[in-house]
PDB file of N, CA and C in Angstrom:
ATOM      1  N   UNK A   1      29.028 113.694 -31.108  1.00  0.00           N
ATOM      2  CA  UNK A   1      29.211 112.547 -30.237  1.00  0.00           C
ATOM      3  C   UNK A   1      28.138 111.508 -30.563  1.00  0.00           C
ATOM      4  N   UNK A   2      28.319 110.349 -30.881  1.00  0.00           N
ATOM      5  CA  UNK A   2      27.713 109.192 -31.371  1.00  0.00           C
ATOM      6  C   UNK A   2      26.968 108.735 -29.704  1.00  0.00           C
ATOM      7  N   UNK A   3      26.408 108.026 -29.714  1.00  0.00           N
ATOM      8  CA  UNK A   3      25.603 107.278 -28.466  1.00  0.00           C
ATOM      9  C   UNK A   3      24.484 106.416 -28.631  1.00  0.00           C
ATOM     10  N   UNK A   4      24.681 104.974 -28.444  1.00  0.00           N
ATOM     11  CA  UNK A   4      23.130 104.639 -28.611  1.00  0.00           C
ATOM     12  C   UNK A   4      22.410 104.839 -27.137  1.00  0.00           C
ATOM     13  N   UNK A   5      21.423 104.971 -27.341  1.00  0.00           N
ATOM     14  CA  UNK A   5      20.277 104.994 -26.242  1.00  0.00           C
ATOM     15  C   UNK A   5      19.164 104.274 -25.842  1.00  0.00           C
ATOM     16  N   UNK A   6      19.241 103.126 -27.319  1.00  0.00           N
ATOM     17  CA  UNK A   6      18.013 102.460 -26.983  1.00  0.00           C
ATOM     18  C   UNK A   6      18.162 101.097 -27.882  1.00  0.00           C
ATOM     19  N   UNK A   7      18.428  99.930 -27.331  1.00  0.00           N
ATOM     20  CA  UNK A   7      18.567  98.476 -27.852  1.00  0.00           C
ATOM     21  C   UNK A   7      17.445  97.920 -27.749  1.00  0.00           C
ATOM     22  N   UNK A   8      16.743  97.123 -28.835  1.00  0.00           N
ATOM     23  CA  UNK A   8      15.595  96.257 -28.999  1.00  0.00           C
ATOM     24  C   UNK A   8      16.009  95.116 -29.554  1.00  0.00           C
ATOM     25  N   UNK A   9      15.754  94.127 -29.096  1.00  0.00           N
ATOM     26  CA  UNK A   9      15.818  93.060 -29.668  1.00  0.00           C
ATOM     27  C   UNK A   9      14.541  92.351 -29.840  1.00  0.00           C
ATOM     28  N   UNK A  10      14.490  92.031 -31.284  1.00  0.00           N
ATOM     29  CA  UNK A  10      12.912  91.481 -31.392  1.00  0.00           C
ATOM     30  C   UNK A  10      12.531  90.364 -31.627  1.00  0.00           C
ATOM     31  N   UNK A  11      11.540  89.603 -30.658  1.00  0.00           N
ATOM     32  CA  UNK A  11      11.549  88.225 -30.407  1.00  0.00           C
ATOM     33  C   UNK A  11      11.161  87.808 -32.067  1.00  0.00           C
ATOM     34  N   UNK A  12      11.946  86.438 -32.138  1.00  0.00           N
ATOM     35  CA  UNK A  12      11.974  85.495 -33.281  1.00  0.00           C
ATOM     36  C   UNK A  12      10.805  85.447 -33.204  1.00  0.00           C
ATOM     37  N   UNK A  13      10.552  85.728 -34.825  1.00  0.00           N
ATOM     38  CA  UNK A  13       9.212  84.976 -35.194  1.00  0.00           C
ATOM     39  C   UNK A  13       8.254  86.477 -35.504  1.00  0.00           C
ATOM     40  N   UNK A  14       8.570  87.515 -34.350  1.00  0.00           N
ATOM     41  CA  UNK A  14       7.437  88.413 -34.367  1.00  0.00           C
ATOM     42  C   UNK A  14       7.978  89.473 -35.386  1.00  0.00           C
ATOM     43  N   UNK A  15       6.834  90.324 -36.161  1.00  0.00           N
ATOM     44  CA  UNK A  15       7.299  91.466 -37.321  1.00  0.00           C
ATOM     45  C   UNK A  15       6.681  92.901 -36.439  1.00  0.00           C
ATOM     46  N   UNK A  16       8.110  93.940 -36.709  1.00  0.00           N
ATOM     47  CA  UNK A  16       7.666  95.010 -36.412  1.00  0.00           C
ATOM     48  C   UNK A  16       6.521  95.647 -36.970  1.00  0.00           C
ATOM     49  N   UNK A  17       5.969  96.214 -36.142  1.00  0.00           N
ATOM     50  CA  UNK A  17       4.343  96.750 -37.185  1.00  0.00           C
ATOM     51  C   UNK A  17       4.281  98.152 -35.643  1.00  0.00           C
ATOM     52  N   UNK A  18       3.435  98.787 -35.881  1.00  0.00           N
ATOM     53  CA  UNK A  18       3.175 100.149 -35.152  1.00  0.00           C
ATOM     54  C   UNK A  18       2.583  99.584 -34.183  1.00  0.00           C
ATOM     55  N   UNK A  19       1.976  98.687 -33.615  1.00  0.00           N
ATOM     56  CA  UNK A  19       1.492  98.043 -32.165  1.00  0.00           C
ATOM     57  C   UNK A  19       2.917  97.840 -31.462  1.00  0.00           C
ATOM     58  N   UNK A  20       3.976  97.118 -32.254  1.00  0.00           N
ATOM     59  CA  UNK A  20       5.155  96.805 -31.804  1.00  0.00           C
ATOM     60  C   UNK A  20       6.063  97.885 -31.381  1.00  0.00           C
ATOM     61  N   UNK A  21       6.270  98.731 -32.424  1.00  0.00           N
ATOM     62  CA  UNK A  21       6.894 100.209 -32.402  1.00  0.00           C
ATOM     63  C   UNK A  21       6.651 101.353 -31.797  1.00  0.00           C
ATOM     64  N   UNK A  22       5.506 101.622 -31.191  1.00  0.00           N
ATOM     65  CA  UNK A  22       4.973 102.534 -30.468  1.00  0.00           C
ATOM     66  C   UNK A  22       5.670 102.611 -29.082  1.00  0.00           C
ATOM     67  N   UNK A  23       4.925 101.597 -28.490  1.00  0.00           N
ATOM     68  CA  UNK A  23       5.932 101.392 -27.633  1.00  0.00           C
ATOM     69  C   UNK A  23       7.461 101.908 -27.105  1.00  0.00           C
ATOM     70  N   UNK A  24       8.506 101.375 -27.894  1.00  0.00           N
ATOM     71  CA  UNK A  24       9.792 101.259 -28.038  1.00  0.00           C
ATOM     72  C   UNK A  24       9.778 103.020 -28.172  1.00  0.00           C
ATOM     73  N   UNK A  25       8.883 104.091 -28.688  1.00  0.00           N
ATOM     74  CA  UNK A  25       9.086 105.056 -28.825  1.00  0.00           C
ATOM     75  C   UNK A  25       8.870 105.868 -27.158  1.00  0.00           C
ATOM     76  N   UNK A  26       7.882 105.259 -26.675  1.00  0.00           N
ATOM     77  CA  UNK A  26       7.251 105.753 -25.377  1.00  0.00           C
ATOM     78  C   UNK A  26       8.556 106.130 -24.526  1.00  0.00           C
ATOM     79  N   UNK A  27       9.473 104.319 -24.696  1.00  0.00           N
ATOM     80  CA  UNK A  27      11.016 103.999 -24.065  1.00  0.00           C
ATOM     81  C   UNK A  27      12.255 104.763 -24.353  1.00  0.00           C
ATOM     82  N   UNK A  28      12.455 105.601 -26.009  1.00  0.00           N
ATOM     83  CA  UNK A  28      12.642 106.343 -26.156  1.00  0.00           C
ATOM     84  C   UNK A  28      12.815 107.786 -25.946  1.00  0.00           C
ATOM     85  N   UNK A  29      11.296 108.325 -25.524  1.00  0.00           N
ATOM     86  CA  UNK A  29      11.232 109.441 -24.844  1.00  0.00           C
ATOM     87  C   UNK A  29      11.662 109.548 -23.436  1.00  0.00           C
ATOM     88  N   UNK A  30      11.129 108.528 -22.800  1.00  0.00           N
ATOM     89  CA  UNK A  30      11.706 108.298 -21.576  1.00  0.00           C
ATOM     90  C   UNK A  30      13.027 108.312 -21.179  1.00  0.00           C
ATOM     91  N   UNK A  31      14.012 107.726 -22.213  1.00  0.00           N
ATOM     92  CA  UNK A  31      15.781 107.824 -22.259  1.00  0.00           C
ATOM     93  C   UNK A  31      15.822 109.518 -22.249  1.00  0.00           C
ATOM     94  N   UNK A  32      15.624 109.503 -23.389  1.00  0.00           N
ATOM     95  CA  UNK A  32      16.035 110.679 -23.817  1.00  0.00           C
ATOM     96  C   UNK A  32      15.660 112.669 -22.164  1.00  0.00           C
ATOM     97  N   UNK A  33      14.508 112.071 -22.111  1.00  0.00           N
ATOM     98  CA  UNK A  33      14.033 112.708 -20.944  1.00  0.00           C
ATOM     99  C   UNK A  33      15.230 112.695 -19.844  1.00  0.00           C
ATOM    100  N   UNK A  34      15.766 111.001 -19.563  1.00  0.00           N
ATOM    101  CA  UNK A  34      16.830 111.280 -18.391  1.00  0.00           C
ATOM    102  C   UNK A  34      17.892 111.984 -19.041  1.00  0.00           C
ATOM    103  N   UNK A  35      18.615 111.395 -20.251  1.00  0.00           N
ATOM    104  CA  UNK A  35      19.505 111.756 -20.556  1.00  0.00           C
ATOM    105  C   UNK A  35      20.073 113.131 -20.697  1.00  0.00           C
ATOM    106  N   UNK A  36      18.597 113.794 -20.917  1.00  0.00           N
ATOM    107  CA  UNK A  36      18.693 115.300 -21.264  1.00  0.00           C
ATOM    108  C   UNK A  36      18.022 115.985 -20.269  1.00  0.00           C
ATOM    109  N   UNK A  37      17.735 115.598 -19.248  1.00  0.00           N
ATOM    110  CA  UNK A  37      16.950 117.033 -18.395  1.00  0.00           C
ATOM    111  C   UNK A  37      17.449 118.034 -18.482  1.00  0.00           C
ATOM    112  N   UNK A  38      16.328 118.956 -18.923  1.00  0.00           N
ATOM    113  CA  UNK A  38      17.076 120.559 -18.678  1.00  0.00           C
ATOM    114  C   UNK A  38      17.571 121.298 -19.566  1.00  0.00           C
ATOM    115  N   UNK A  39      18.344 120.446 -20.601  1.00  0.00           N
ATOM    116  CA  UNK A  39      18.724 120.885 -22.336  1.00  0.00           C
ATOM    117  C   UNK A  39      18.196 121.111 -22.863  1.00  0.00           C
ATOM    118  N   UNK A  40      16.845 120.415 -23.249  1.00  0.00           N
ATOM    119  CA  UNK A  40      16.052 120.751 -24.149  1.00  0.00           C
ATOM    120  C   UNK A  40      14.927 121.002 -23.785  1.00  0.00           C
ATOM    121  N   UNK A  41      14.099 122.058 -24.772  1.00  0.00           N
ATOM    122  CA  UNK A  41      13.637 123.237 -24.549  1.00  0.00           C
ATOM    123  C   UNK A  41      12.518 123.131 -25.241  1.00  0.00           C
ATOM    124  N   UNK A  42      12.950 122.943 -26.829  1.00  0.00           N
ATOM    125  CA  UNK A  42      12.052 122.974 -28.141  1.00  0.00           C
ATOM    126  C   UNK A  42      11.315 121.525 -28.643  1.00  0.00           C
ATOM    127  N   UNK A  43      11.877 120.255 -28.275  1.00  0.00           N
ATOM    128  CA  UNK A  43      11.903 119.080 -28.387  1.00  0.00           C
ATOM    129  C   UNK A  43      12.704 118.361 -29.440  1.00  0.00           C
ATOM    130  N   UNK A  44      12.399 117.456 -30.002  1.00  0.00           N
ATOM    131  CA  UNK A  44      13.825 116.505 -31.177  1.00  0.00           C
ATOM    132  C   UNK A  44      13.457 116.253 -32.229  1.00  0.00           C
ATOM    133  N   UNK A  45      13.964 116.125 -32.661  1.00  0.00           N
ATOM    134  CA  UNK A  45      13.421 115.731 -34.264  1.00  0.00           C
ATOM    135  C   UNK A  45      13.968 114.747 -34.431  1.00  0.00           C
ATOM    136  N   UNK A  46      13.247 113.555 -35.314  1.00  0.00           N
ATOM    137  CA  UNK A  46      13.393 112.472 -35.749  1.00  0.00           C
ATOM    138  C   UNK A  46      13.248 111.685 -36.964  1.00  0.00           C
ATOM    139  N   UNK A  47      14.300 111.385 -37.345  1.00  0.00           N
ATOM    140  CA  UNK A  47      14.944 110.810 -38.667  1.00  0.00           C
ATOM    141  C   UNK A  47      14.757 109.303 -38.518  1.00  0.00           C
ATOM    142  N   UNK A  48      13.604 108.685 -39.414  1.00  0.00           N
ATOM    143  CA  UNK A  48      13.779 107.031 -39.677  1.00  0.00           C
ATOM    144  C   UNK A  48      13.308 106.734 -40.991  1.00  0.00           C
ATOM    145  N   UNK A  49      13.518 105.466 -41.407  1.00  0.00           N
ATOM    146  CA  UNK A  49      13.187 105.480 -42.680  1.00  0.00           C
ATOM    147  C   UNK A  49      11.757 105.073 -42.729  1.00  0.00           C
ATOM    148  N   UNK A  50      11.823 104.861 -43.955  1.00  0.00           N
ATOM    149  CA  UNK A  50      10.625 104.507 -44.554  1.00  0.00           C
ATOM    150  C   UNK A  50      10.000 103.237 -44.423  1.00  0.00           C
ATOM    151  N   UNK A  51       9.989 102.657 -43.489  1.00  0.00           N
ATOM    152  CA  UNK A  51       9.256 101.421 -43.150  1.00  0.00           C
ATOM    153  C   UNK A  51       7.843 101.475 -42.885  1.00  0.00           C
ATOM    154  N   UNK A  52       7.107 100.936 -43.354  1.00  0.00           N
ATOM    155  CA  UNK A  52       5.692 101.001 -43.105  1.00  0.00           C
ATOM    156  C   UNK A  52       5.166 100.892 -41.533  1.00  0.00           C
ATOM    157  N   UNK A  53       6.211 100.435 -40.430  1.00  0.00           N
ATOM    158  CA  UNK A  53       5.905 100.521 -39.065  1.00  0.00           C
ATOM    159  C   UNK A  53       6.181 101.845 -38.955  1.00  0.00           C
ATOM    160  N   UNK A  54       6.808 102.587 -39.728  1.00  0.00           N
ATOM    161  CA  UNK A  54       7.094 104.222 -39.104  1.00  0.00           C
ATOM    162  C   UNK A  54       6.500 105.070 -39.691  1.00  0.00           C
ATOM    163  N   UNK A  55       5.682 104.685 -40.116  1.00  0.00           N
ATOM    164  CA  UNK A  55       4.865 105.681 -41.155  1.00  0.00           C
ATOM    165  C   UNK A  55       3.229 105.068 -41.450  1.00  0.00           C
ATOM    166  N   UNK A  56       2.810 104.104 -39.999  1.00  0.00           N
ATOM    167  CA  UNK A  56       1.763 103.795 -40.008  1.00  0.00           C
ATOM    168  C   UNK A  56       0.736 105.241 -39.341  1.00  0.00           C
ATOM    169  N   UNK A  57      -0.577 105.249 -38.973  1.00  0.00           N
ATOM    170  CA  UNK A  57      -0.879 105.944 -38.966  1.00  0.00           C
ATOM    171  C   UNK A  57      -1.040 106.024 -37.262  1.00  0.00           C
ATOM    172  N   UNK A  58      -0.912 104.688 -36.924  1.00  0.00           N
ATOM    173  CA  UNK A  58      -0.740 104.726 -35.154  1.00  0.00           C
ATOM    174  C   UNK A  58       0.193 105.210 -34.803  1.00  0.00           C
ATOM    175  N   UNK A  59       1.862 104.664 -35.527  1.00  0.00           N
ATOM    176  CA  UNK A  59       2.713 105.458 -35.098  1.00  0.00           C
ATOM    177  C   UNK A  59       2.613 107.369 -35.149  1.00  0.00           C
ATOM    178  N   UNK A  60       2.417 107.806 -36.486  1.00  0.00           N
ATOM    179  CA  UNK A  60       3.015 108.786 -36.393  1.00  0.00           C
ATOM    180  C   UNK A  60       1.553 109.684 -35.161  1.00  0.00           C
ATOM    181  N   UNK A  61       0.922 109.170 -34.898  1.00  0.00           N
ATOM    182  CA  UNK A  61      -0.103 109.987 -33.936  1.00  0.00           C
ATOM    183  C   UNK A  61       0.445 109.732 -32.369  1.00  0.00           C
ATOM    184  N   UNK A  62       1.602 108.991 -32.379  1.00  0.00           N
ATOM    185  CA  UNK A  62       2.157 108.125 -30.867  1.00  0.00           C
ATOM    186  C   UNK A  62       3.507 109.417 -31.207  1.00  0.00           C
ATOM    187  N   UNK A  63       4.123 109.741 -32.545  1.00  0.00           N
ATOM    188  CA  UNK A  63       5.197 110.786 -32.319  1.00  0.00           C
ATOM    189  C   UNK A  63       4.762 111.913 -31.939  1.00  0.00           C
ATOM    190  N   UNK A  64       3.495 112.265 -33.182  1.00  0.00           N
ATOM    191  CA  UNK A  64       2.996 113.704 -32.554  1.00  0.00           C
ATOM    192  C   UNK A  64       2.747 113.742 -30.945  1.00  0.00           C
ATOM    193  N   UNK A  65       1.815 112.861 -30.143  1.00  0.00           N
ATOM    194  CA  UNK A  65       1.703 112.801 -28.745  1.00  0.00           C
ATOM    195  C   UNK A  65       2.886 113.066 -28.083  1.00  0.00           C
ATOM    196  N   UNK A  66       3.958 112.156 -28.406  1.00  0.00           N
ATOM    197  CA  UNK A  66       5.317 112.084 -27.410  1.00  0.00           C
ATOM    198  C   UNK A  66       5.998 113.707 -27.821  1.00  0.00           C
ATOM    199  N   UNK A  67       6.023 114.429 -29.146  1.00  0.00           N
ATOM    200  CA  UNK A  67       6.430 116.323 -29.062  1.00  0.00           C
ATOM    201  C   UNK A  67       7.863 115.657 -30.000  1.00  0.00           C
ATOM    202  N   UNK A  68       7.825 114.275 -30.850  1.00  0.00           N
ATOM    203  CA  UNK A  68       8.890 114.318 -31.951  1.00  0.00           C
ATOM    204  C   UNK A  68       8.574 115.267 -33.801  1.00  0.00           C
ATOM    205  N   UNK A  69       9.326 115.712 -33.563  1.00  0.00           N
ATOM    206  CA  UNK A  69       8.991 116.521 -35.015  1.00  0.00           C
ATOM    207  C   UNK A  69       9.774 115.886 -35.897  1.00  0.00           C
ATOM    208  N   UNK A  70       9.022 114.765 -36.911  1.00  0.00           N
ATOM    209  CA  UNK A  70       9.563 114.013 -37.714  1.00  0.00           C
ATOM    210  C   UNK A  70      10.170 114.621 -39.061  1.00  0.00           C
ATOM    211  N   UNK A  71      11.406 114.247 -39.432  1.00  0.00           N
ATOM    212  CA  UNK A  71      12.017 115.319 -40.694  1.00  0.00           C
ATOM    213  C   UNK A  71      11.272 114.126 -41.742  1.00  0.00           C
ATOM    214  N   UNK A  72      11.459 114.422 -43.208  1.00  0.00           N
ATOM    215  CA  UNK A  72      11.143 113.300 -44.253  1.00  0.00           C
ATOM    216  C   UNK A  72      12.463 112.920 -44.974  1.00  0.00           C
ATOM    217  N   UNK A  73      12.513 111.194 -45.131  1.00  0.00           N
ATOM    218  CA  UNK A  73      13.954 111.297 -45.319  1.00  0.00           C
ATOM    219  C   UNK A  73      13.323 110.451 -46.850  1.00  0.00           C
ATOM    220  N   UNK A  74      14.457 110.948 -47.581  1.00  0.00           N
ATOM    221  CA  UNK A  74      14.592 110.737 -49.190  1.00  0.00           C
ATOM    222  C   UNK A  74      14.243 108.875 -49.163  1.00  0.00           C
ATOM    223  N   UNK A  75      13.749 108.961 -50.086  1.00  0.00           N
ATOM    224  CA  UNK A  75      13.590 107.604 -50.224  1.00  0.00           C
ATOM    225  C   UNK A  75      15.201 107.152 -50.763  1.00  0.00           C
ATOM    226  N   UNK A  76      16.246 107.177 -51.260  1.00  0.00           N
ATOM    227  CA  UNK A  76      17.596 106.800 -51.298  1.00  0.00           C
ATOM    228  C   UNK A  76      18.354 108.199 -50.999  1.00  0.00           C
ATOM    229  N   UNK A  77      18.547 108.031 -49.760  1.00  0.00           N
ATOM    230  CA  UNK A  77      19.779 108.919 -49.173  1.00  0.00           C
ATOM    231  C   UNK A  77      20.419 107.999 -48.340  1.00  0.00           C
ATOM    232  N   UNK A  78      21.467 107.640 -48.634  1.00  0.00           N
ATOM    233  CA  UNK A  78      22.612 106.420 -47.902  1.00  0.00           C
ATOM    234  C   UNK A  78      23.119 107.665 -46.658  1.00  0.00           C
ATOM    235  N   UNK A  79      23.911 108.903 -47.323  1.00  0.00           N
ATOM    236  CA  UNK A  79      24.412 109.429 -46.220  1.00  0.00           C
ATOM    237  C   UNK A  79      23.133 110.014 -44.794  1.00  0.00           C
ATOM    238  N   UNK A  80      22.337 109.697 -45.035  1.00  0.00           N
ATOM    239  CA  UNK A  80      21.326 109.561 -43.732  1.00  0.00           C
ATOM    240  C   UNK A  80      21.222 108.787 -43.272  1.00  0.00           C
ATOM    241  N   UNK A  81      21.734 107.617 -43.479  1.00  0.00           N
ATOM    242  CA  UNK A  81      21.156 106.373 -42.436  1.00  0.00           C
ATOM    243  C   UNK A  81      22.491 105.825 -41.776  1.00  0.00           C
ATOM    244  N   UNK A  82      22.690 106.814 -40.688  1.00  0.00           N
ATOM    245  CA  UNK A  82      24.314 106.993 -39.782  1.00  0.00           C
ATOM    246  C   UNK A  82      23.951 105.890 -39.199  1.00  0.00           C
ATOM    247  N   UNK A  83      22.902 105.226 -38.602  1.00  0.00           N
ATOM    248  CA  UNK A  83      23.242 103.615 -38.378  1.00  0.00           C
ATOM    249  C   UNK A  83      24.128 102.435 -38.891  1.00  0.00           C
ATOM    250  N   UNK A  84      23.191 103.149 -40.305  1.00  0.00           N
ATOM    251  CA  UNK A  84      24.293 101.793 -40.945  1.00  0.00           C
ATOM    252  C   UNK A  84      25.895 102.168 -41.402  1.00  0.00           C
ATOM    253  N   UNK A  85      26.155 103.149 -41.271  1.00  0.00           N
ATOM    254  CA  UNK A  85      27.706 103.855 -41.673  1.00  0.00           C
ATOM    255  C   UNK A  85      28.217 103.893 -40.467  1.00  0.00           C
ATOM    256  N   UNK A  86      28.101 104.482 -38.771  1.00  0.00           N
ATOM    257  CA  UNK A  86      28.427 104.834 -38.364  1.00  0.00           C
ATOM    258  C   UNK A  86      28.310 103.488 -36.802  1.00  0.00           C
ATOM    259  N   UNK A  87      27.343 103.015 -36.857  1.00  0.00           N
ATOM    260  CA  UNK A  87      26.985 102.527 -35.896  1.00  0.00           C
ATOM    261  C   UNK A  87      27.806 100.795 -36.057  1.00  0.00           C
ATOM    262  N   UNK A  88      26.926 100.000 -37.050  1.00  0.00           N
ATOM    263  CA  UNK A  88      27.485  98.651 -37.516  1.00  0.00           C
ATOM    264  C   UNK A  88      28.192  98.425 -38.077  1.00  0.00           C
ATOM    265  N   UNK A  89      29.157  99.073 -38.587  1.00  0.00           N
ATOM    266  CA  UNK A  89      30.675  99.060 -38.769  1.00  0.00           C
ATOM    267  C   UNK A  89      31.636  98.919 -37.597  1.00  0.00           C
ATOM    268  N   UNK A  90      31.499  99.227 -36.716  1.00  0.00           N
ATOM    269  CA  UNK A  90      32.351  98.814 -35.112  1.00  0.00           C
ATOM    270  C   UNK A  90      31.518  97.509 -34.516  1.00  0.00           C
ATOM    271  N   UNK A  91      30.058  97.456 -34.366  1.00  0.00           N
ATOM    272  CA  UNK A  91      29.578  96.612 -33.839  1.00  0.00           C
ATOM    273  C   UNK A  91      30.238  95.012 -34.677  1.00  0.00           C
ATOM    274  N   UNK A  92      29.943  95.474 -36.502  1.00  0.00           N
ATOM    275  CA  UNK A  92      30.505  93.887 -37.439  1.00  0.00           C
ATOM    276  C   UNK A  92      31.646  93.770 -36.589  1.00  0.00           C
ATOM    277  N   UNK A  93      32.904  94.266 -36.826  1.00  0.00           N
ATOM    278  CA  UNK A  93      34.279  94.164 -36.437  1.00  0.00           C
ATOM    279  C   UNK A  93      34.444  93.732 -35.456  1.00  0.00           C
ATOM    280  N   UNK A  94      33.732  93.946 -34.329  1.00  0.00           N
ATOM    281  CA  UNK A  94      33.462  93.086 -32.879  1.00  0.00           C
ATOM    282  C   UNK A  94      33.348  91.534 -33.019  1.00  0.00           C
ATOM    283  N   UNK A  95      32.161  91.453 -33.822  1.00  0.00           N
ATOM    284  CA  UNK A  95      31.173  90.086 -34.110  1.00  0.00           C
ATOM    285  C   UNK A  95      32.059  89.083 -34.972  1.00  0.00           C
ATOM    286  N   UNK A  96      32.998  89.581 -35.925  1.00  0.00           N
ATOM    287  CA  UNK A  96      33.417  89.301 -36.990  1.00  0.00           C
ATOM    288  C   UNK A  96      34.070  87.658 -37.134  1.00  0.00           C
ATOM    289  N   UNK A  97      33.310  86.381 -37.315  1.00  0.00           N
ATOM    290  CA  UNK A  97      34.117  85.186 -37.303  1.00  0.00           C
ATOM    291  C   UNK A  97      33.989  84.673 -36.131  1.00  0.00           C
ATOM    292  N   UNK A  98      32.733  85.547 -35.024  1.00  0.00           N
ATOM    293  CA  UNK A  98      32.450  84.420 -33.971  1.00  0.00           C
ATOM    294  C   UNK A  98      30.757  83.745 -34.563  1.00  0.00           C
ATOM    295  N   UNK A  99      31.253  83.337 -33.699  1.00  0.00           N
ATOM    296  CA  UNK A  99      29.754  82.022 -33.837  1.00  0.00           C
ATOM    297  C   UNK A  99      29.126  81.834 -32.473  1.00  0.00           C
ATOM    298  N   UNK A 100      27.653  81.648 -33.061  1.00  0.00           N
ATOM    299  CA  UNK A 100      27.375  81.834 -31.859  1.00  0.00           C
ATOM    300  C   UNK A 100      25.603  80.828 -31.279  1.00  0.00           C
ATOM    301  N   UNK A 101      25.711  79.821 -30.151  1.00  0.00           N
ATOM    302  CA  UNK A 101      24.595  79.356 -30.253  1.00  0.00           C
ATOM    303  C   UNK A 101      23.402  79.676 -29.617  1.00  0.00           C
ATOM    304  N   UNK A 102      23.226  80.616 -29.578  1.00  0.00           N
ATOM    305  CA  UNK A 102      21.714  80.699 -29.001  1.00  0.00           C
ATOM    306  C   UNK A 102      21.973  82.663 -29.113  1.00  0.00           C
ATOM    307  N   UNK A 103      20.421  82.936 -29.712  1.00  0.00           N
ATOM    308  CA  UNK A 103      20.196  84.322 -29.369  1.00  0.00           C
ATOM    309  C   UNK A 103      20.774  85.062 -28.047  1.00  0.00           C
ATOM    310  N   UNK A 104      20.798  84.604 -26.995  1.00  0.00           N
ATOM    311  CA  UNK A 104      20.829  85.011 -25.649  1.00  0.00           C
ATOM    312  C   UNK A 104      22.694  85.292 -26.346  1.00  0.00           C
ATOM    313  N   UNK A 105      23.940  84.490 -26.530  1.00  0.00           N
ATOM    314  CA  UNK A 105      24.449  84.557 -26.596  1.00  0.00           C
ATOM    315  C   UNK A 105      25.041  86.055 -27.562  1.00  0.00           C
ATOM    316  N   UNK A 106      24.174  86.320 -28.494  1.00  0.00           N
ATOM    317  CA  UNK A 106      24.311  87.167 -29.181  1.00  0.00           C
ATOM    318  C   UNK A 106      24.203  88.601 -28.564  1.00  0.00           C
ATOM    319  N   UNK A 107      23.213  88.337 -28.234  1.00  0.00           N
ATOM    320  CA  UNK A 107      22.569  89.508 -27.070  1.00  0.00           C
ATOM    321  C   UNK A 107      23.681  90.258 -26.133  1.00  0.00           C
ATOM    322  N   UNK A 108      24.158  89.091 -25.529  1.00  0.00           N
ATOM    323  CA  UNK A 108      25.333  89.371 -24.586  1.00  0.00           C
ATOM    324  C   UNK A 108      26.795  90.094 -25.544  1.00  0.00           C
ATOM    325  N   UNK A 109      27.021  89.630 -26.526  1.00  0.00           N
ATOM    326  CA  UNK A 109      27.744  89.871 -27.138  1.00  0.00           C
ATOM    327  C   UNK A 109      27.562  91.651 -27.985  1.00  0.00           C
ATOM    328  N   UNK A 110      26.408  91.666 -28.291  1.00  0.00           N
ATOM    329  CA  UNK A 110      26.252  93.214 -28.578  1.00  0.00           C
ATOM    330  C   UNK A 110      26.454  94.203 -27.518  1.00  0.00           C
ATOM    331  N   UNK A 111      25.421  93.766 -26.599  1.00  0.00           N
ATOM    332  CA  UNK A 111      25.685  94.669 -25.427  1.00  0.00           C
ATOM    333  C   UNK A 111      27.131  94.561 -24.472  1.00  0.00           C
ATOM    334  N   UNK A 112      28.091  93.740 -24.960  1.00  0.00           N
ATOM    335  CA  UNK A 112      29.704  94.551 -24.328  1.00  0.00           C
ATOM    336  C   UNK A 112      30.101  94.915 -25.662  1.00  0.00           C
TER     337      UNK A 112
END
């Protein structure tokens, strides 16, 4: 079963970096906590790529804290990154040939 759990949208202008990302993980655990009370037992493991915000040294001491057990993902493995196969392929098809003026508008438009 597919599900997102956690939408960020990141203000124009600003670059993700591990001050930025940490965070968003805290918000993460927190979903995941409601979503799952009671299921889990052992904790989650977590699959992201290789971006230098996810593999800074603040972050990964903010995963160890939060109890994520990070897997290592291949530097080219396409069939791992179910975001982009699985996720933005329904979201494009939604979007597809509208236009749109202002971020806010967009916003609204992802989230229905």
């Amino acid at each position: 079963m597919k599900m997102t759990l956690l939408i960020d949208y990141l203000p124009k202008g600003q670059t993700i970096n591990a001050e930025y990302y940490s965070p968003l993980l805290v918000q993460l655990k927190d979903i995941l906590k409601e979503k799952h009370s009671g299921k889990v037992t052992k904790g989650f493991l977590f699959l992201h790529n290789n971006a230098p915000a996810h593999w800074a040294l603040a972050t990964q001491k903010k995963l160890a804290y939060l109890g994520f057990q990070c897997l290592d993902h291949p530097p080219y493995s396409p069939d791992l990154a179910l975001s982009d196969y699985h996720l933005f392929p329904g979201l494009k098809k939604q979007l597809k040939g509208r236009h749109f003026l202002s971020n806010m508008e967009v916003i609204a438009a992802t989230e229905t």
